[in-house]
PDB file of N, CA and C in Angstrom:
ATOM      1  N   UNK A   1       0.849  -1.166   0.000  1.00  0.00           N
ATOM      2  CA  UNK A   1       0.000   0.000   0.000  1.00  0.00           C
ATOM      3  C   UNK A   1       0.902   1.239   0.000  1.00  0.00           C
ATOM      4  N   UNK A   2       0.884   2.151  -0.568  1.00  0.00           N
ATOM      5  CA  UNK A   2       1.201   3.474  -0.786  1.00  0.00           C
ATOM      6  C   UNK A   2       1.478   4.126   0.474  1.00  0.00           C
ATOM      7  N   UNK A   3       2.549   5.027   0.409  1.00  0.00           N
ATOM      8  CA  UNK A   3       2.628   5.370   1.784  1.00  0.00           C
ATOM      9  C   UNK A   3       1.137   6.443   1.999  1.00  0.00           C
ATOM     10  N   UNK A   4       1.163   7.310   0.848  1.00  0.00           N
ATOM     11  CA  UNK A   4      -0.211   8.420   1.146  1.00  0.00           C
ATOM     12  C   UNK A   4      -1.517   7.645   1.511  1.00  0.00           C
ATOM     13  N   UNK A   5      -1.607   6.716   1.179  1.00  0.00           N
ATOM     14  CA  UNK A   5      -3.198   6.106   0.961  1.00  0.00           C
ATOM     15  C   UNK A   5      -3.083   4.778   2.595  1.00  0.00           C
ATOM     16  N   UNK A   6      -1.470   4.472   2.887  1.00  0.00           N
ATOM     17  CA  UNK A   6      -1.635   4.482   4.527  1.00  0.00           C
ATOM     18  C   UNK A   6      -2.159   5.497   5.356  1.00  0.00           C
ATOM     19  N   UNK A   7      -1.372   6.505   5.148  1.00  0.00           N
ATOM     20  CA  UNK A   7      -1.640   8.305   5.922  1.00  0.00           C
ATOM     21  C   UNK A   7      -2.768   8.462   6.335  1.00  0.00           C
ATOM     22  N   UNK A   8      -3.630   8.317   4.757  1.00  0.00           N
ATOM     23  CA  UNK A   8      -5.290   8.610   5.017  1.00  0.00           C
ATOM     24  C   UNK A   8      -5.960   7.631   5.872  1.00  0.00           C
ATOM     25  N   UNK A   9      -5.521   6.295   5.625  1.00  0.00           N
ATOM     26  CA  UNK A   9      -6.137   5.584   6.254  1.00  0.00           C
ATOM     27  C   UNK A   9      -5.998   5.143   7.961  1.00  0.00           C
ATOM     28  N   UNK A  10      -4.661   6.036   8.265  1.00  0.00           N
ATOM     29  CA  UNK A  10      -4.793   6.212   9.545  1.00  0.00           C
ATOM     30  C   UNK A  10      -5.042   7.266  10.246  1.00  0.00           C
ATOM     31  N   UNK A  11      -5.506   8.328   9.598  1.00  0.00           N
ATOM     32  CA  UNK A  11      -6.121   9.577   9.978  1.00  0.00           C
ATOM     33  C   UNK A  11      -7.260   8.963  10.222  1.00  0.00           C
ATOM     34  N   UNK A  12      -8.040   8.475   8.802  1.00  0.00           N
ATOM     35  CA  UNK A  12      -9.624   7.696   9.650  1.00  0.00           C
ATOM     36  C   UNK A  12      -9.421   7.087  10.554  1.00  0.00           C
ATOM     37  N   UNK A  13      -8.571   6.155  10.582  1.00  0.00           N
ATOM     38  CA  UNK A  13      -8.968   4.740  11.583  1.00  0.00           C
ATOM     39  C   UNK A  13      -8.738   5.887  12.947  1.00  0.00           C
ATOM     40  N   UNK A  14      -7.809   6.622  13.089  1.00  0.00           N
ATOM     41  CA  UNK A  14      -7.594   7.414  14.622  1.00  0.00           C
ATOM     42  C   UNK A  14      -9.104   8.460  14.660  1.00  0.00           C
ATOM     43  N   UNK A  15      -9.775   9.195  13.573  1.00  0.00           N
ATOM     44  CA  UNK A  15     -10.594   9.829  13.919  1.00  0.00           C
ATOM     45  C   UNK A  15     -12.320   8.793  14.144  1.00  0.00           C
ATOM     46  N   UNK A  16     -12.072   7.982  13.407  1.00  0.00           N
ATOM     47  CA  UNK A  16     -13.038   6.879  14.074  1.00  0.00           C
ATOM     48  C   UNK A  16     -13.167   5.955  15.436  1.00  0.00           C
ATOM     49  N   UNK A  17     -11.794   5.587  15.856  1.00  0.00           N
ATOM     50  CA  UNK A  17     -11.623   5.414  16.735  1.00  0.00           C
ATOM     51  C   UNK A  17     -11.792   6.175  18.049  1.00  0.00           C
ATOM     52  N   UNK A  18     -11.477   7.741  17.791  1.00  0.00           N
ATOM     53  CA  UNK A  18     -11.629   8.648  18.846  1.00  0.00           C
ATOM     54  C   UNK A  18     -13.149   8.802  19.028  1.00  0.00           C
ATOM     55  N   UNK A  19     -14.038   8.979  17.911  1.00  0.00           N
ATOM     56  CA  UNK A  19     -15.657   9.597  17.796  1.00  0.00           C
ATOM     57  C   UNK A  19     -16.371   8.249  18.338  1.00  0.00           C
ATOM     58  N   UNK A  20     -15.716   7.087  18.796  1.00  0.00           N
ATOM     59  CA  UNK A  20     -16.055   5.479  18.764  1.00  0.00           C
ATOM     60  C   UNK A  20     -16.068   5.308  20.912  1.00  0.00           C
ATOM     61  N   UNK A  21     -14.916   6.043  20.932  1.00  0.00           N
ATOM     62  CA  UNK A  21     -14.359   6.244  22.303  1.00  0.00           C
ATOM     63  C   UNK A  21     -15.230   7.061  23.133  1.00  0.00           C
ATOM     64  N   UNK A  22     -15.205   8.571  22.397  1.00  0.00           N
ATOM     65  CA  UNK A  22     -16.469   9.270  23.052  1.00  0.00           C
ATOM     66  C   UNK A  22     -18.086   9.075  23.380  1.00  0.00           C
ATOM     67  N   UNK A  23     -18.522   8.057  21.916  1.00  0.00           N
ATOM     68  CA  UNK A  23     -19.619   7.438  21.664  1.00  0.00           C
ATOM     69  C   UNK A  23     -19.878   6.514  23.191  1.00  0.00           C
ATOM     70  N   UNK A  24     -18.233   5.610  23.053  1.00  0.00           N
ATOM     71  CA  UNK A  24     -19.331   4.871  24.328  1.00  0.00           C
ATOM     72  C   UNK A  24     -19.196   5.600  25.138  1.00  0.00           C
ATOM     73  N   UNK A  25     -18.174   6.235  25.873  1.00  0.00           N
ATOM     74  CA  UNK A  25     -18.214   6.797  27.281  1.00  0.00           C
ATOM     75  C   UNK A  25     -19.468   7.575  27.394  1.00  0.00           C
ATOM     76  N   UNK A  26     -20.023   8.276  26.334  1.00  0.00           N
ATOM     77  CA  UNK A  26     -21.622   8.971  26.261  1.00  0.00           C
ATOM     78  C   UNK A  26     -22.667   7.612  26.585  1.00  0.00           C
ATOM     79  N   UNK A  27     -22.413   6.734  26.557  1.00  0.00           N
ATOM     80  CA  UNK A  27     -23.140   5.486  26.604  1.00  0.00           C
ATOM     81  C   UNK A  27     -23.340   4.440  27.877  1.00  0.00           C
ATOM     82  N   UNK A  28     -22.363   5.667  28.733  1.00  0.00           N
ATOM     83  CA  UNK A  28     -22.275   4.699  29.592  1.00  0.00           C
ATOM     84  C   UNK A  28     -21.419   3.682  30.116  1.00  0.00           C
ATOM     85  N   UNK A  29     -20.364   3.468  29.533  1.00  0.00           N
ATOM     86  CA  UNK A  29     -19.698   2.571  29.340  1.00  0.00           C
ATOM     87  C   UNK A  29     -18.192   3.231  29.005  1.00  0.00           C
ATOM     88  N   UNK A  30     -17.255   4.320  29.699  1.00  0.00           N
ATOM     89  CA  UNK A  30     -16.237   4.891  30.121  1.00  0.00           C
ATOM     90  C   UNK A  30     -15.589   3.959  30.175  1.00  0.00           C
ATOM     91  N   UNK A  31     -15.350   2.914  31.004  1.00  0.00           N
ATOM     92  CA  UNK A  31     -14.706   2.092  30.950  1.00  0.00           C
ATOM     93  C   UNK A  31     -14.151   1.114  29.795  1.00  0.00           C
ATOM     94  N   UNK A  32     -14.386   1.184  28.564  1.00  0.00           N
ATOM     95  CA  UNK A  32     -13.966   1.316  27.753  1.00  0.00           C
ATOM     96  C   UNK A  32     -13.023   2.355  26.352  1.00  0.00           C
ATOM     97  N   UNK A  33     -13.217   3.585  26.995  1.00  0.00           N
ATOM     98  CA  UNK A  33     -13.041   4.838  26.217  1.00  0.00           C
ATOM     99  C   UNK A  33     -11.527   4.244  26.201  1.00  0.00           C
ATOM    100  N   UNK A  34     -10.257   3.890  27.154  1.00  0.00           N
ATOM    101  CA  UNK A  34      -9.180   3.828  26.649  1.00  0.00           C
ATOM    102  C   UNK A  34      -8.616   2.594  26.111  1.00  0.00           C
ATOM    103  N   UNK A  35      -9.575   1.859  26.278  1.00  0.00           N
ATOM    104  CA  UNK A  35      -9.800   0.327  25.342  1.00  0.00           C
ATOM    105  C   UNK A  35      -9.666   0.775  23.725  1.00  0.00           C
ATOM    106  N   UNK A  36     -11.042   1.602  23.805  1.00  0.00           N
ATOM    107  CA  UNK A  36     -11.060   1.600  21.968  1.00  0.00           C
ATOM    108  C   UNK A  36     -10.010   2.472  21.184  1.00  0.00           C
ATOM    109  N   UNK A  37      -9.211   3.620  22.146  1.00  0.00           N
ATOM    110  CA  UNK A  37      -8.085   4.752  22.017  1.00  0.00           C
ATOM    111  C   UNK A  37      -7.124   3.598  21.682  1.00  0.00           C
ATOM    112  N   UNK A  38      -6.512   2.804  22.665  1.00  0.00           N
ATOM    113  CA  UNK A  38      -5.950   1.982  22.462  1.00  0.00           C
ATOM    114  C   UNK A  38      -5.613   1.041  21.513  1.00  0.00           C
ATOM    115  N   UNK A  39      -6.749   0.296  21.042  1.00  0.00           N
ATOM    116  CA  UNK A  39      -6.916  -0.511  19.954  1.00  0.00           C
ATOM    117  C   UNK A  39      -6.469   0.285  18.587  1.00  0.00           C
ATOM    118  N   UNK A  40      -7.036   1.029  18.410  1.00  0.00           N
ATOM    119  CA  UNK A  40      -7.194   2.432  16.831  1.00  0.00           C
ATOM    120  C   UNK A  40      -5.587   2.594  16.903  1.00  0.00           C
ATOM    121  N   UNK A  41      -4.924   3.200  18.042  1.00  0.00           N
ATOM    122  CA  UNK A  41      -3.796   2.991  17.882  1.00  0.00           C
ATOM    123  C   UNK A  41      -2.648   2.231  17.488  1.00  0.00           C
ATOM    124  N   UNK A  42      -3.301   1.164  18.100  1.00  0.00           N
ATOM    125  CA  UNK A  42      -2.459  -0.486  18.172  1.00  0.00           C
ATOM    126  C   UNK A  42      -2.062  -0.748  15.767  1.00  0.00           C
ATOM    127  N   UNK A  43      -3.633  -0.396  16.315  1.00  0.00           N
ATOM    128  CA  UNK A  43      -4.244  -0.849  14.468  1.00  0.00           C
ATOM    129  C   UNK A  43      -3.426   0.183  13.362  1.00  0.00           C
ATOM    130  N   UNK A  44      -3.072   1.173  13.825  1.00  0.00           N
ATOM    131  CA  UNK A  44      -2.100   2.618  13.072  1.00  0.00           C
ATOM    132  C   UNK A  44      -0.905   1.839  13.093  1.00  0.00           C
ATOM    133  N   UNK A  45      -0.433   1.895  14.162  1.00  0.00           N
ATOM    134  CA  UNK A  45       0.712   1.541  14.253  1.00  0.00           C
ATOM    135  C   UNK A  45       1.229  -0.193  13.964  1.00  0.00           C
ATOM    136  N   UNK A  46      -0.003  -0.841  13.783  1.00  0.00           N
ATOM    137  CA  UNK A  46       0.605  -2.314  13.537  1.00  0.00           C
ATOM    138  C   UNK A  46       0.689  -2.535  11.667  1.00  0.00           C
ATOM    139  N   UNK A  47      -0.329  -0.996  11.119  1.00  0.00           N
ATOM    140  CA  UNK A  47      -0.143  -1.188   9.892  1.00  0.00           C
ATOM    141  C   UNK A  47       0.971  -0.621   9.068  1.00  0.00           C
ATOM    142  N   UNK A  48       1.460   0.416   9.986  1.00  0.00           N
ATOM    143  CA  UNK A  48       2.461   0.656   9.536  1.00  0.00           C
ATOM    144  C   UNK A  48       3.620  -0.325   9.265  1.00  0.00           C
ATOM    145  N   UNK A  49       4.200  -1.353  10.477  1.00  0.00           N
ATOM    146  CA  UNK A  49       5.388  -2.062  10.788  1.00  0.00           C
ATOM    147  C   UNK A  49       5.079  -3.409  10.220  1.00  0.00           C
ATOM    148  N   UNK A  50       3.858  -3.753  10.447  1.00  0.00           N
ATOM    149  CA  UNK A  50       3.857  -5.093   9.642  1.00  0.00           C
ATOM    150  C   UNK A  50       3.885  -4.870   8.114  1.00  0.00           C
ATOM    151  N   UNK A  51       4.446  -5.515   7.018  1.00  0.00           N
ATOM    152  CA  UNK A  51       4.070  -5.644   5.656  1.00  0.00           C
ATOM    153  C   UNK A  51       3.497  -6.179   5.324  1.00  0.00           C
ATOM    154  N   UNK A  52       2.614  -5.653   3.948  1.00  0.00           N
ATOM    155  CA  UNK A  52       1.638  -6.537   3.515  1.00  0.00           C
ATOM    156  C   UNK A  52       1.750  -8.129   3.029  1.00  0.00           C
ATOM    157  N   UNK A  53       0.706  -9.072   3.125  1.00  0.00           N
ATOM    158  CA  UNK A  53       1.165 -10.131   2.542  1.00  0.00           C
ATOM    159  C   UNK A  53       1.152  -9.908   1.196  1.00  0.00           C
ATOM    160  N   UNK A  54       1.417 -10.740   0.738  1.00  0.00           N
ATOM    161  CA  UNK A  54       1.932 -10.865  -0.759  1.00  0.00           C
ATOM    162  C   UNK A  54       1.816 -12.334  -1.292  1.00  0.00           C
ATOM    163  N   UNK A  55       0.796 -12.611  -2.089  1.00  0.00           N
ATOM    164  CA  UNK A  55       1.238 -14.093  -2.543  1.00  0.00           C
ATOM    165  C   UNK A  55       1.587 -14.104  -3.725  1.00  0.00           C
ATOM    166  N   UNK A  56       1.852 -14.846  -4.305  1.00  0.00           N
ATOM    167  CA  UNK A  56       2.618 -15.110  -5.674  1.00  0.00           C
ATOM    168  C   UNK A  56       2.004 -16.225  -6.155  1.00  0.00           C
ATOM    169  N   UNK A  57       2.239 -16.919  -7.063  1.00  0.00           N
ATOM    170  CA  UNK A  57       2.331 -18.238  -7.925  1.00  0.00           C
ATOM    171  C   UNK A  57       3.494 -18.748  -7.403  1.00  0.00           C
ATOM    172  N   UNK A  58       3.415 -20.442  -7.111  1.00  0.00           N
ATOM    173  CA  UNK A  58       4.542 -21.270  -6.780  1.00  0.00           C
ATOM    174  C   UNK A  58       5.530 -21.508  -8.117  1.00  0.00           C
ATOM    175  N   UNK A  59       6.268 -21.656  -8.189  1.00  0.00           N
ATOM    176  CA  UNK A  59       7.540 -22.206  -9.323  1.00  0.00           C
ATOM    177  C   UNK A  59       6.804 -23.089 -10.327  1.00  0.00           C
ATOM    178  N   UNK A  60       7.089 -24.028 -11.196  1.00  0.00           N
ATOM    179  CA  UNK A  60       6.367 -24.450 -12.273  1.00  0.00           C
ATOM    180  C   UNK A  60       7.542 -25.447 -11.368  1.00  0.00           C
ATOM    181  N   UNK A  61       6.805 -26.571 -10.681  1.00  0.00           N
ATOM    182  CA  UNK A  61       7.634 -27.773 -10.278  1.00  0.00           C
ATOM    183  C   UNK A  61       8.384 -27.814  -9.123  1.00  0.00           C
ATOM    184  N   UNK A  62       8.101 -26.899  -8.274  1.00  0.00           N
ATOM    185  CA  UNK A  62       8.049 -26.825  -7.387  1.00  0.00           C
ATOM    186  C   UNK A  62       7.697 -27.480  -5.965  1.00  0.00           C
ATOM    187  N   UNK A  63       6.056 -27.959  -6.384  1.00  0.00           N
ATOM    188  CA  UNK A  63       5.674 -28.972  -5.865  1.00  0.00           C
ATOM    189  C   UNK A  63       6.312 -30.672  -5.721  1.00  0.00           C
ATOM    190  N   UNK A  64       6.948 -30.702  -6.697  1.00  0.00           N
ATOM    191  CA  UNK A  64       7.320 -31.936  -6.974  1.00  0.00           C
ATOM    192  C   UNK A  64       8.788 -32.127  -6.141  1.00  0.00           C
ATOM    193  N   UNK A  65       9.477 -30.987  -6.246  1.00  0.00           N
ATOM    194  CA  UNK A  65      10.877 -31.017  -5.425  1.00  0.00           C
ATOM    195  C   UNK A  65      11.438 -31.625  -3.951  1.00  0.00           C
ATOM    196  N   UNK A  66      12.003 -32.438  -4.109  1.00  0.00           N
ATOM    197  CA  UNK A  66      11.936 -33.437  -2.696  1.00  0.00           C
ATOM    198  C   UNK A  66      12.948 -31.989  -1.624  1.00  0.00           C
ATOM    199  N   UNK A  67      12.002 -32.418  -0.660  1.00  0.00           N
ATOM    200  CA  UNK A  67      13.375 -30.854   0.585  1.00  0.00           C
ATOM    201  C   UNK A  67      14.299 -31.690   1.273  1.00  0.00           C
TER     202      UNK A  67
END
């Protein structure tokens, strides 16, 4: 993924996450507000460092190759 089209997508995920946080604590349920802060974060930052998978096509015979 593109670094810009990460950017955006962790501007949402943090401004959803925050409007998600306030939502419940309005709900009653505070005790979660640094649960969901938390998570949104976790999720920014785990997309950054992890790389995407990637699959490919196996070798033409590949399968057959004793290891």
């Amino acid at each position: 993924m593109p670094n810009d089209v990460k950017a955006i997508v962790s501007v949402v995920t943090l401004l959803v996450g925050i409007a998600f946080a306030y939502w419940e604590s309005a709900s009653g349920n505070g005790h979660l507000f640094w649960f969901v802060i938390g998570f949104a974060v976790f999720a920014v930052i785990a997309m950054w460092v992890f790389p995407e998978a990637q699959g490919g096509k196996p070798e033409r015979g590949s399968a057959n190759k004793p290891q």
